[in-house]
Every structure is written in C-alpha cells, then in structure tokens.
N, C-alpha and C. Protein backbone atom coordinates (compact mmCIF):
# COMPACT_ATOMS: atom_id res chain seq x y z
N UNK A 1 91.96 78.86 53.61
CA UNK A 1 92.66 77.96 54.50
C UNK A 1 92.72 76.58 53.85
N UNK A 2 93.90 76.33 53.83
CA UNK A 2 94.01 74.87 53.23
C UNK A 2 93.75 73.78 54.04
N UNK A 3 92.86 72.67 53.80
CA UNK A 3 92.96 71.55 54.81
C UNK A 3 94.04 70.37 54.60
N UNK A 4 94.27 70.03 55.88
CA UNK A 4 95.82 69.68 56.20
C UNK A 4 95.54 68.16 55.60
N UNK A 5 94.60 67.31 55.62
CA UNK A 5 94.38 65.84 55.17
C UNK A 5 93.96 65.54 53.78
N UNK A 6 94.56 66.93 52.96
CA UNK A 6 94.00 66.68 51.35
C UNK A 6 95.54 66.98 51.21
N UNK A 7 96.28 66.29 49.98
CA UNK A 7 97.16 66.67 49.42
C UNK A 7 97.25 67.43 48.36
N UNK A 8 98.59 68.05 47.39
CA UNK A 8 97.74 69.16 46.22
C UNK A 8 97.19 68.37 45.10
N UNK A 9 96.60 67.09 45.08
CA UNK A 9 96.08 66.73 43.59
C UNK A 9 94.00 66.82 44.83
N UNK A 10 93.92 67.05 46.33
CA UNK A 10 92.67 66.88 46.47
C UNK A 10 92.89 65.61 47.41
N UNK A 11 93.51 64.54 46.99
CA UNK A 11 93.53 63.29 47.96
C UNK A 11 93.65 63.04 49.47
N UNK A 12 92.83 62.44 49.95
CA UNK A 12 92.70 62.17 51.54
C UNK A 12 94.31 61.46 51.61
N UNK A 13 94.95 62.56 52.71
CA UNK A 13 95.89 61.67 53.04
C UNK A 13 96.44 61.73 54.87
N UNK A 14 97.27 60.78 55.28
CA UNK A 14 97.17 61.00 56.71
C UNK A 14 98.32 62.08 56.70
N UNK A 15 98.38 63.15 57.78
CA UNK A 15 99.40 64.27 57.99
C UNK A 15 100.92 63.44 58.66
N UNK A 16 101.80 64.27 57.84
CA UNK A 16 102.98 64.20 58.18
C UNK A 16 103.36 64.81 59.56
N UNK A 17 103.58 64.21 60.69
CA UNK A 17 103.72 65.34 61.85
C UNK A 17 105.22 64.87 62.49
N UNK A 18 105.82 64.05 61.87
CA UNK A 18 107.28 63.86 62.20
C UNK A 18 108.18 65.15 62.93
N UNK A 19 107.97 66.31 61.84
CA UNK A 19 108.56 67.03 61.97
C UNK A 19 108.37 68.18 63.23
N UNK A 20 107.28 68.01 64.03
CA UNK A 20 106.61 68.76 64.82
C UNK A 20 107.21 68.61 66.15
N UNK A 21 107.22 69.46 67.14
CA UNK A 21 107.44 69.31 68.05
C UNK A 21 106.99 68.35 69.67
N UNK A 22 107.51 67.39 70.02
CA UNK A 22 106.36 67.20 71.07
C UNK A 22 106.13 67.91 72.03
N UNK A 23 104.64 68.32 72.28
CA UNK A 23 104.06 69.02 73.55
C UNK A 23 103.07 68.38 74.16
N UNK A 24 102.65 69.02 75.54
CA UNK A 24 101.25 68.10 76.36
C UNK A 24 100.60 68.83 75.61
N UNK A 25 99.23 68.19 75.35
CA UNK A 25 98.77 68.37 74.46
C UNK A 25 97.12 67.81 75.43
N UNK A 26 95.95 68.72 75.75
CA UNK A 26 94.95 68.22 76.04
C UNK A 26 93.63 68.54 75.60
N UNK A 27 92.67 67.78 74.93
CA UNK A 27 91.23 68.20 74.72
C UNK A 27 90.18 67.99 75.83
N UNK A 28 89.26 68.99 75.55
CA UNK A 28 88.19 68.35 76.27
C UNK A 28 86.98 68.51 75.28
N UNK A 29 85.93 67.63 75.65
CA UNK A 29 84.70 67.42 74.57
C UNK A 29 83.65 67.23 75.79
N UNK A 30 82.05 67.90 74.83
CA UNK A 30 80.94 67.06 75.41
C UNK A 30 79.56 67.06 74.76
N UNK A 31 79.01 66.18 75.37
CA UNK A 31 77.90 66.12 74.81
C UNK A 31 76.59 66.00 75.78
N UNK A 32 75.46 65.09 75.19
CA UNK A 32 74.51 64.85 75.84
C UNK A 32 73.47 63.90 75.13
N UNK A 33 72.37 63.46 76.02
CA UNK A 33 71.23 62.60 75.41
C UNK A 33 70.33 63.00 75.94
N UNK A 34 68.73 63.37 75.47
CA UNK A 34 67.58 64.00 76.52
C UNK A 34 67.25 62.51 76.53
N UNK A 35 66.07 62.05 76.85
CA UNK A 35 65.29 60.74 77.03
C UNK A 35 64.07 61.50 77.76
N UNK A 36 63.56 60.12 77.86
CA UNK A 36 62.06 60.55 78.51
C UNK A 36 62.24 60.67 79.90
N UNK A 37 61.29 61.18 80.84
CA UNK A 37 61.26 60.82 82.47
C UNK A 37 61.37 59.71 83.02
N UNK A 38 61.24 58.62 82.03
CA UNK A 38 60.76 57.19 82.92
C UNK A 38 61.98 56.77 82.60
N UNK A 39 62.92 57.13 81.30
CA UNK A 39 64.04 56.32 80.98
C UNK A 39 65.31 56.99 82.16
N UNK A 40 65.05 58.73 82.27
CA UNK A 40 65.74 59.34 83.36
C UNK A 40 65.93 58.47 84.70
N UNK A 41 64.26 58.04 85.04
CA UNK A 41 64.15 57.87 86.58
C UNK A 41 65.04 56.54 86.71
N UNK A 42 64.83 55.51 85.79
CA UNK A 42 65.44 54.24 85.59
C UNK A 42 66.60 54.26 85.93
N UNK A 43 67.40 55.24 85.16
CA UNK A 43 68.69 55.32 85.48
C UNK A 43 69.20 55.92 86.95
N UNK A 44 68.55 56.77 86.96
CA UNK A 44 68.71 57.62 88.42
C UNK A 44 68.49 56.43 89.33
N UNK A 45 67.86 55.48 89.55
CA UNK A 45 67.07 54.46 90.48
C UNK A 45 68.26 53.43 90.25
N UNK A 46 69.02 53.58 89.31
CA UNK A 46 70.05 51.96 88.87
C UNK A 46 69.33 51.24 88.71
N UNK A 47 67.85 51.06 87.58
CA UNK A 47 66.69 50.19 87.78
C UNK A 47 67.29 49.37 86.39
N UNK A 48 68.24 50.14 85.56
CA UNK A 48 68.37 49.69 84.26
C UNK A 48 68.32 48.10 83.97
N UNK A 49 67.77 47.10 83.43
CA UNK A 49 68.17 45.69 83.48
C UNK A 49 69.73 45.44 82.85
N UNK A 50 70.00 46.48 81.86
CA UNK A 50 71.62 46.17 81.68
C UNK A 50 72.58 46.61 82.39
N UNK A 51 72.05 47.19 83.71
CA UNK A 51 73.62 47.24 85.12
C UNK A 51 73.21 49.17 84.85
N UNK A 52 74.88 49.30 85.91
CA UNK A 52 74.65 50.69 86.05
C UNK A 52 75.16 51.55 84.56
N UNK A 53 74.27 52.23 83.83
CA UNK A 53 74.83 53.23 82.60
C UNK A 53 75.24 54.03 82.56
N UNK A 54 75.57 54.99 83.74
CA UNK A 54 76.83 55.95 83.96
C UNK A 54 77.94 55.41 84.13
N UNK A 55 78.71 54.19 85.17
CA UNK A 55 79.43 53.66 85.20
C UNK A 55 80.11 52.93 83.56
N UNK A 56 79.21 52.39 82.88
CA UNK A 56 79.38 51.72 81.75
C UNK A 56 79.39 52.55 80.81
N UNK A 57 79.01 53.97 80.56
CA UNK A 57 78.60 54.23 79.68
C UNK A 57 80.50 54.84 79.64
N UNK A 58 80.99 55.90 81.11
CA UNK A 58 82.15 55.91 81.10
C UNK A 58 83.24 55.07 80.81
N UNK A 59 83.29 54.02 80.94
CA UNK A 59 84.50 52.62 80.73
C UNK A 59 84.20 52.42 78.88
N UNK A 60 83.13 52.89 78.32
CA UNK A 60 83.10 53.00 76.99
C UNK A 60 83.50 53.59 76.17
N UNK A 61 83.40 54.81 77.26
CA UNK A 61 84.48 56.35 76.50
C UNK A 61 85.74 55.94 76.38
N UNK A 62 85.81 55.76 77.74
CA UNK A 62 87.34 55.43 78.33
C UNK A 62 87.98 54.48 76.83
N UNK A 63 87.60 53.42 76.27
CA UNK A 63 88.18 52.40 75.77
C UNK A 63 88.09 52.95 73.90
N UNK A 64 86.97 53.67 73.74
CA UNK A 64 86.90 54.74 72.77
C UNK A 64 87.99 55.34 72.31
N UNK A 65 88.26 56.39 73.61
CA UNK A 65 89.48 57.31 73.38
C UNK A 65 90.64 56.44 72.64
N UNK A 66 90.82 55.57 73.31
CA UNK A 66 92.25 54.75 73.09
C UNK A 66 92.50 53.63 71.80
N UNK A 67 91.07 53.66 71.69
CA UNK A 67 90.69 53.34 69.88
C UNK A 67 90.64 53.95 69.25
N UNK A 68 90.67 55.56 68.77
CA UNK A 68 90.31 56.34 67.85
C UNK A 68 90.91 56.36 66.47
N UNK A 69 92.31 56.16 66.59
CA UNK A 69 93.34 55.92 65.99
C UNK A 69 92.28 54.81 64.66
N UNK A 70 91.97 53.76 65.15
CA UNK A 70 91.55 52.69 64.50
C UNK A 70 89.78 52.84 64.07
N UNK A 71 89.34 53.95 64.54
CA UNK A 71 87.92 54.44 63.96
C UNK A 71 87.89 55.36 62.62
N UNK A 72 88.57 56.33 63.21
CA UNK A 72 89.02 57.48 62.00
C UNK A 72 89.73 57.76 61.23
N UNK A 73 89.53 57.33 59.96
CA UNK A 73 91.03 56.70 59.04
C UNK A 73 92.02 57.95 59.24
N UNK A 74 92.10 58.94 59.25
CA UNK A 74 93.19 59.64 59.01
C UNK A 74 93.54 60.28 59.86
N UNK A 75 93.03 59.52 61.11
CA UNK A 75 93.63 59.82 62.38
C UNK A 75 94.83 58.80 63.16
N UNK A 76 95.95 59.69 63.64
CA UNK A 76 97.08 58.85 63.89
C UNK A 76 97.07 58.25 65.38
N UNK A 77 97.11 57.04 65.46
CA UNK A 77 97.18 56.25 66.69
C UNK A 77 98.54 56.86 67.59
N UNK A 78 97.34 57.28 69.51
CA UNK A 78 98.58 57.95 70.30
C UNK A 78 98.22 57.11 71.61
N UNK A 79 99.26 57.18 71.76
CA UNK A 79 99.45 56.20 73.31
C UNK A 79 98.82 57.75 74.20
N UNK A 80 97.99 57.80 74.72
CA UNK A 80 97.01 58.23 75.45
C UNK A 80 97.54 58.38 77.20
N UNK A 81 97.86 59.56 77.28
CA UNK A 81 98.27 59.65 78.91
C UNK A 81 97.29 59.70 79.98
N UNK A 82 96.04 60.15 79.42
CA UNK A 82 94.94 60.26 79.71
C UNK A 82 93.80 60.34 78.72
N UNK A 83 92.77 59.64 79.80
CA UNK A 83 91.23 59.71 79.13
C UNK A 83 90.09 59.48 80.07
N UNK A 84 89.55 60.78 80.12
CA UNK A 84 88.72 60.33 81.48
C UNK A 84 87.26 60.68 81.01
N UNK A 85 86.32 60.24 81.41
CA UNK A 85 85.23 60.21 80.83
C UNK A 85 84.55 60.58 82.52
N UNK A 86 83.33 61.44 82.42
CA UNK A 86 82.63 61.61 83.07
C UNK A 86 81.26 61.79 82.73
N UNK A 87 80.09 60.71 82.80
CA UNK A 87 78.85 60.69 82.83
C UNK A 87 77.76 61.23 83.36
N UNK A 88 76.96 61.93 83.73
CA UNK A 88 76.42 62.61 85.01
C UNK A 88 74.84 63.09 84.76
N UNK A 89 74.11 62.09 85.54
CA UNK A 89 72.65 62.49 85.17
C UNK A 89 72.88 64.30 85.18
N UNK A 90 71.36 64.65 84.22
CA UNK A 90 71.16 66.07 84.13
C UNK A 90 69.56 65.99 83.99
N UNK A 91 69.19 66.64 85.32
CA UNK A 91 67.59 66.12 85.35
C UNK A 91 66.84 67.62 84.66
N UNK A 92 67.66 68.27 84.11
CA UNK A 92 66.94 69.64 83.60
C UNK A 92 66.16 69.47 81.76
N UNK A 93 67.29 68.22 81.64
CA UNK A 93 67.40 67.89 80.03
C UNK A 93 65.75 66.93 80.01
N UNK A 94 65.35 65.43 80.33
CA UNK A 94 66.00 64.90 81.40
C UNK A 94 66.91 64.24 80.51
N UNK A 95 68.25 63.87 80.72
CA UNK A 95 68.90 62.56 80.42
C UNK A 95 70.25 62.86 81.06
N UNK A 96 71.58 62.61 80.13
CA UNK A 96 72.87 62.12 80.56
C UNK A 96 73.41 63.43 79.83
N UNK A 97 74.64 64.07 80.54
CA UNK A 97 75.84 64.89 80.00
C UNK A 97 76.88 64.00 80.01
N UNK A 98 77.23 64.07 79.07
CA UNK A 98 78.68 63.45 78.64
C UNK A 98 80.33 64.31 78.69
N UNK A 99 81.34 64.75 79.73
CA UNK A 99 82.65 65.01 79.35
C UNK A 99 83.62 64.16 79.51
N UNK A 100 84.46 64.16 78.51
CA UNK A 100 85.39 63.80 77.84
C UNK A 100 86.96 64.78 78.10
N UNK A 101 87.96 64.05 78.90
CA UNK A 101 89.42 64.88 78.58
C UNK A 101 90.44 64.14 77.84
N UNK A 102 90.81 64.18 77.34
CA UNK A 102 92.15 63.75 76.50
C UNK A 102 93.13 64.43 77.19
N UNK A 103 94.59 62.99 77.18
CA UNK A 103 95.67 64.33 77.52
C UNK A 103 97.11 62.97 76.71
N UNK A 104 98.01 63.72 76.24
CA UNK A 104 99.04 63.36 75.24
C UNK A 104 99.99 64.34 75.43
N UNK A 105 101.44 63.52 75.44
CA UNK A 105 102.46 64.69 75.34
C UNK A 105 102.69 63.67 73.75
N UNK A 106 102.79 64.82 72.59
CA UNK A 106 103.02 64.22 71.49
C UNK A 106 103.65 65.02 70.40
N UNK A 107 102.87 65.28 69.04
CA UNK A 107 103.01 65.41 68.22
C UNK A 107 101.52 66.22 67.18
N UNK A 108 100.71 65.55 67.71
CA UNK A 108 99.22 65.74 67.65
C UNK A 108 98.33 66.05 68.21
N UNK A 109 97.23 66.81 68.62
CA UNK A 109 96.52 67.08 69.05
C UNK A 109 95.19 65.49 69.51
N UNK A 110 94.70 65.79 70.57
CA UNK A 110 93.92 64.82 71.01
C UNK A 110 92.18 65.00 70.75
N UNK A 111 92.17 65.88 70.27
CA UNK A 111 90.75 66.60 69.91
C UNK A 111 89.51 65.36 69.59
N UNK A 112 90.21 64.31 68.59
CA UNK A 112 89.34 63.37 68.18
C UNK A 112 89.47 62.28 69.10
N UNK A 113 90.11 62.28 70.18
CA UNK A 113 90.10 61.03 71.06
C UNK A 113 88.64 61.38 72.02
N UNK A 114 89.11 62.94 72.18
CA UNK A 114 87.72 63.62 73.43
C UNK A 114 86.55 63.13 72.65
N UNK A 115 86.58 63.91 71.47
CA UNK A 115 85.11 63.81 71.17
C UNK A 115 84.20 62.06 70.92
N UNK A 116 85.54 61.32 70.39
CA UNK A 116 85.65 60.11 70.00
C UNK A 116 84.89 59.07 71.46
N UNK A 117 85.55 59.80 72.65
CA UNK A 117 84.48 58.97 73.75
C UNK A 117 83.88 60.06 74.18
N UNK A 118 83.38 60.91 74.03
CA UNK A 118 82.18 60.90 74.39
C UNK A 118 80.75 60.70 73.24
N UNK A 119 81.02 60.51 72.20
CA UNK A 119 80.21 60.03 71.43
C UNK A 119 79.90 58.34 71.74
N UNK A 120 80.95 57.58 72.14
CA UNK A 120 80.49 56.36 72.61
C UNK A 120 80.11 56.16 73.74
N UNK A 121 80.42 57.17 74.64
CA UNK A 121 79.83 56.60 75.85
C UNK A 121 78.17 57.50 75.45
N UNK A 122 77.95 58.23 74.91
CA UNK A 122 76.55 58.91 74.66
C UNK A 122 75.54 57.41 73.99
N UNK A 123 76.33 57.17 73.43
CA UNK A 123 75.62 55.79 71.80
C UNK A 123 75.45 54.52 73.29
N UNK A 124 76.29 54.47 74.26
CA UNK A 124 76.01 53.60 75.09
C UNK A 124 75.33 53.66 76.44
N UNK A 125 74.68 55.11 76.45
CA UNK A 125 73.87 55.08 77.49
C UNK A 125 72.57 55.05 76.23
N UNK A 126 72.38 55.18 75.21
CA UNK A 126 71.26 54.76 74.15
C UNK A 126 70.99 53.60 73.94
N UNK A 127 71.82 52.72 74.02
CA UNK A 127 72.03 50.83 74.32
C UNK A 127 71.54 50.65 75.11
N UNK A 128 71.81 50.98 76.27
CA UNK A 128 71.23 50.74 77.15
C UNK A 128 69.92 50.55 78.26
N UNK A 129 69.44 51.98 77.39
CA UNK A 129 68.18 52.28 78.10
C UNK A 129 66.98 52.50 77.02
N UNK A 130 67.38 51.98 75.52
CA UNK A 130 66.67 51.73 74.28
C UNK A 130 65.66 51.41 74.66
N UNK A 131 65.27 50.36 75.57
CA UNK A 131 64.36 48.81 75.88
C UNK A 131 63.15 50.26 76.62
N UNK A 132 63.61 50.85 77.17
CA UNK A 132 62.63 51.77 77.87
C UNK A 132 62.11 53.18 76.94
N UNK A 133 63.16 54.05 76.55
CA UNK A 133 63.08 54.99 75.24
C UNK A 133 64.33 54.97 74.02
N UNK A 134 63.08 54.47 72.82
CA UNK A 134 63.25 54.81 71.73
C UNK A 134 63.72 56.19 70.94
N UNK A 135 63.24 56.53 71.60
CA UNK A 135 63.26 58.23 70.93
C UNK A 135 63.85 59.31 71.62
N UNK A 136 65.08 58.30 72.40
CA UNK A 136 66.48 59.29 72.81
C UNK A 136 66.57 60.08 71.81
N UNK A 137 67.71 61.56 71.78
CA UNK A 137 68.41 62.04 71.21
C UNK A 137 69.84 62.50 71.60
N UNK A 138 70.43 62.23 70.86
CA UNK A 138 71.59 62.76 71.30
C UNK A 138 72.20 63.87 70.34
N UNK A 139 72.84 64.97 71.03
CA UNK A 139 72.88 65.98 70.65
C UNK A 139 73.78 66.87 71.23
N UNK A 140 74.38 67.66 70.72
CA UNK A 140 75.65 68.85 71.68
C UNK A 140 76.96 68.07 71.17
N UNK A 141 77.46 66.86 70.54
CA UNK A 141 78.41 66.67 70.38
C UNK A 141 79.62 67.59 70.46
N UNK A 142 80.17 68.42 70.86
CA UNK A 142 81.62 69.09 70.51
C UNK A 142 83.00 69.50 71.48
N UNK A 143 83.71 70.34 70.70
CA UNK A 143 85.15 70.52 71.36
C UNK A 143 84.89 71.36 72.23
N UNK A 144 85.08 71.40 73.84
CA UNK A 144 85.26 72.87 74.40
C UNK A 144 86.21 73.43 74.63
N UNK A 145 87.29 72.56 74.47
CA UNK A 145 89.00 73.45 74.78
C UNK A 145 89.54 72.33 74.50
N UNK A 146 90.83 72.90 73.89
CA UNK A 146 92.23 72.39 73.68
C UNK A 146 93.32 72.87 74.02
N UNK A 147 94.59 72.41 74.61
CA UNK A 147 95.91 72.66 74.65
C UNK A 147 96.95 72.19 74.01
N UNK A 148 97.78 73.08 74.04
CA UNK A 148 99.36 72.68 73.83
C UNK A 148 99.24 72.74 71.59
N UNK A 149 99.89 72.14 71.15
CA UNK A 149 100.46 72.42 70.16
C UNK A 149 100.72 73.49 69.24
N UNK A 150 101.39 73.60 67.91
CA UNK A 150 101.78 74.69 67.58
C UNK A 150 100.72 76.11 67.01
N UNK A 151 99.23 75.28 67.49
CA UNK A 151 98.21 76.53 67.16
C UNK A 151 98.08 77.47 68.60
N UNK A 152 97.92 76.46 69.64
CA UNK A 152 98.13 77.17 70.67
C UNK A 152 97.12 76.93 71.62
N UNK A 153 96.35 77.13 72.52
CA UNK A 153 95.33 77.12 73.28
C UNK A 153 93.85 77.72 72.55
N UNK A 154 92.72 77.01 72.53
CA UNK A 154 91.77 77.68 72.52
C UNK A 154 90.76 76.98 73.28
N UNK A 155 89.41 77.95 73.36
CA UNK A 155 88.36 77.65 74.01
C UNK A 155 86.88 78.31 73.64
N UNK A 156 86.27 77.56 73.29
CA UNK A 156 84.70 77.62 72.72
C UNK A 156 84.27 78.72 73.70
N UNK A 157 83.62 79.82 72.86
CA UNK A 157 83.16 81.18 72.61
C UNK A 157 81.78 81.04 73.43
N UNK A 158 81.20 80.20 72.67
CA UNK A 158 79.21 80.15 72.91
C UNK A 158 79.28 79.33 74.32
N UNK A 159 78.60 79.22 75.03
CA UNK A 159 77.97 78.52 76.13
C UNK A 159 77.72 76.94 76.11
C-alpha cells in the first residue's frame, strides 16, 4: 500500500484532493486519562482551583478541531461543520473519557480534527488538575468510526 503524503522520490508532501468528490464526511475519536482518587474526587466536587475541567477541557477540543489544519503539517485546513467534544468523568478508570465528532461536507476526511481534540482536551484536563496528580496518564487515544468519502464507512473492530 502506498502512502498517500510521500511522493515517488519518498518526499512529505500535502495530498492533491481537488479532484475528489465532495461528501459529508464524519469522524469520531476517543480517549482517556486515569488520575488518582483525590485528583478524580476534585473534579467530580468542581473543587479544581482552575474552574470547571470538563467544561474547559471540552471548549479546548472544540477550538483544537478547528485548528488542526495549522498543527499537522500535511493536513489540509476545513471549515468544520461540526465539532463536538464530550468530557465525562469515568469513576471505573478513575479519571476523564474523552469523545470527539467531526463532521465536514468536503473533500477530506475529518479523522485528524476528532482525534486532534480529543487529545487537547485530554492534555487539558492534565493542566489542570497537575497541581493535585502528577502521574496522570493518558492513554486510548484513537479513531472509532468514520464516514462518507471515497473509502467508504468504517468502524473499529476491538472494544
């Protein structure tokens, strides 16, 4: 399989998608952060001293998505029909689940906008609640489904 962002001498280059059709086009992504109990309860309590970090951590994604273009060099800047970010304690972990939807009628796929916020809103519930645990992790980064363009629909296999 050839990758589409090397040209034939090997060189990183951005894809030609002029020629492509536009379709809606939507990703979804997610992730997560464990933390400790005390950094959990903090948040659960809205005790955080930097405000609420589900609320914030979402408006981070949110502003993410619509930057991606300008994070990932060889990714092409899309006016964004959607981007919704959803934060949501998970007291099993303990910490935060992170999803992410993208949605574009375009040319391109939105895949790196999803994943693109929820990796920032993950890095910003870690900002946030640093002062309490150090030794967050964050972890699960990925794609769980995509729509629309000329590959077609898919959706992550594993759990």
């Amino acid at each position: 399989m050839k990758l589409s962002h090397l040209d034939d001498s090997g060189r990183a280059r951005m894809v030609d998608v002029g020629g492509k059709p536009e379709t809606e086009r939507t990703a979804v992504a997610e992730g997560q952060v464990r933390m400790s109990q005390e950094a959990y309860e903090q948040i659960a309590a809205h005790a955080v001293v930097k405000g609420d970090v589900l609320a914030v951590a979402e408006v981070a994604g949110v502003l993410a998505a619509k930057r991606t273009g300008e994070l990932i060099p060889l990714c092409h800047p899309l006016g964004l029909d959607l981007a919704a970010v959803e934060a949501r304690l998970a007291p099993a972990l303990p910490g935060v689940r992170v999803t992410a939807t993208a949605k574009v009628t375009g040319r391109t796929g939105v895949e790196m906008e999803a994943l693109t916020a929820v990796s920032v809103a993950l890095l910003t519930v870690y900002d946030m609640v640093k002062a309490v645990d150090r030794q967050m992790v964050i972890e699960g980064i990925r794609l769980v489904s995509k729509t629309g363009g000329t590959r077609g629909d898919w959706r992550r296999s594993d759990p």
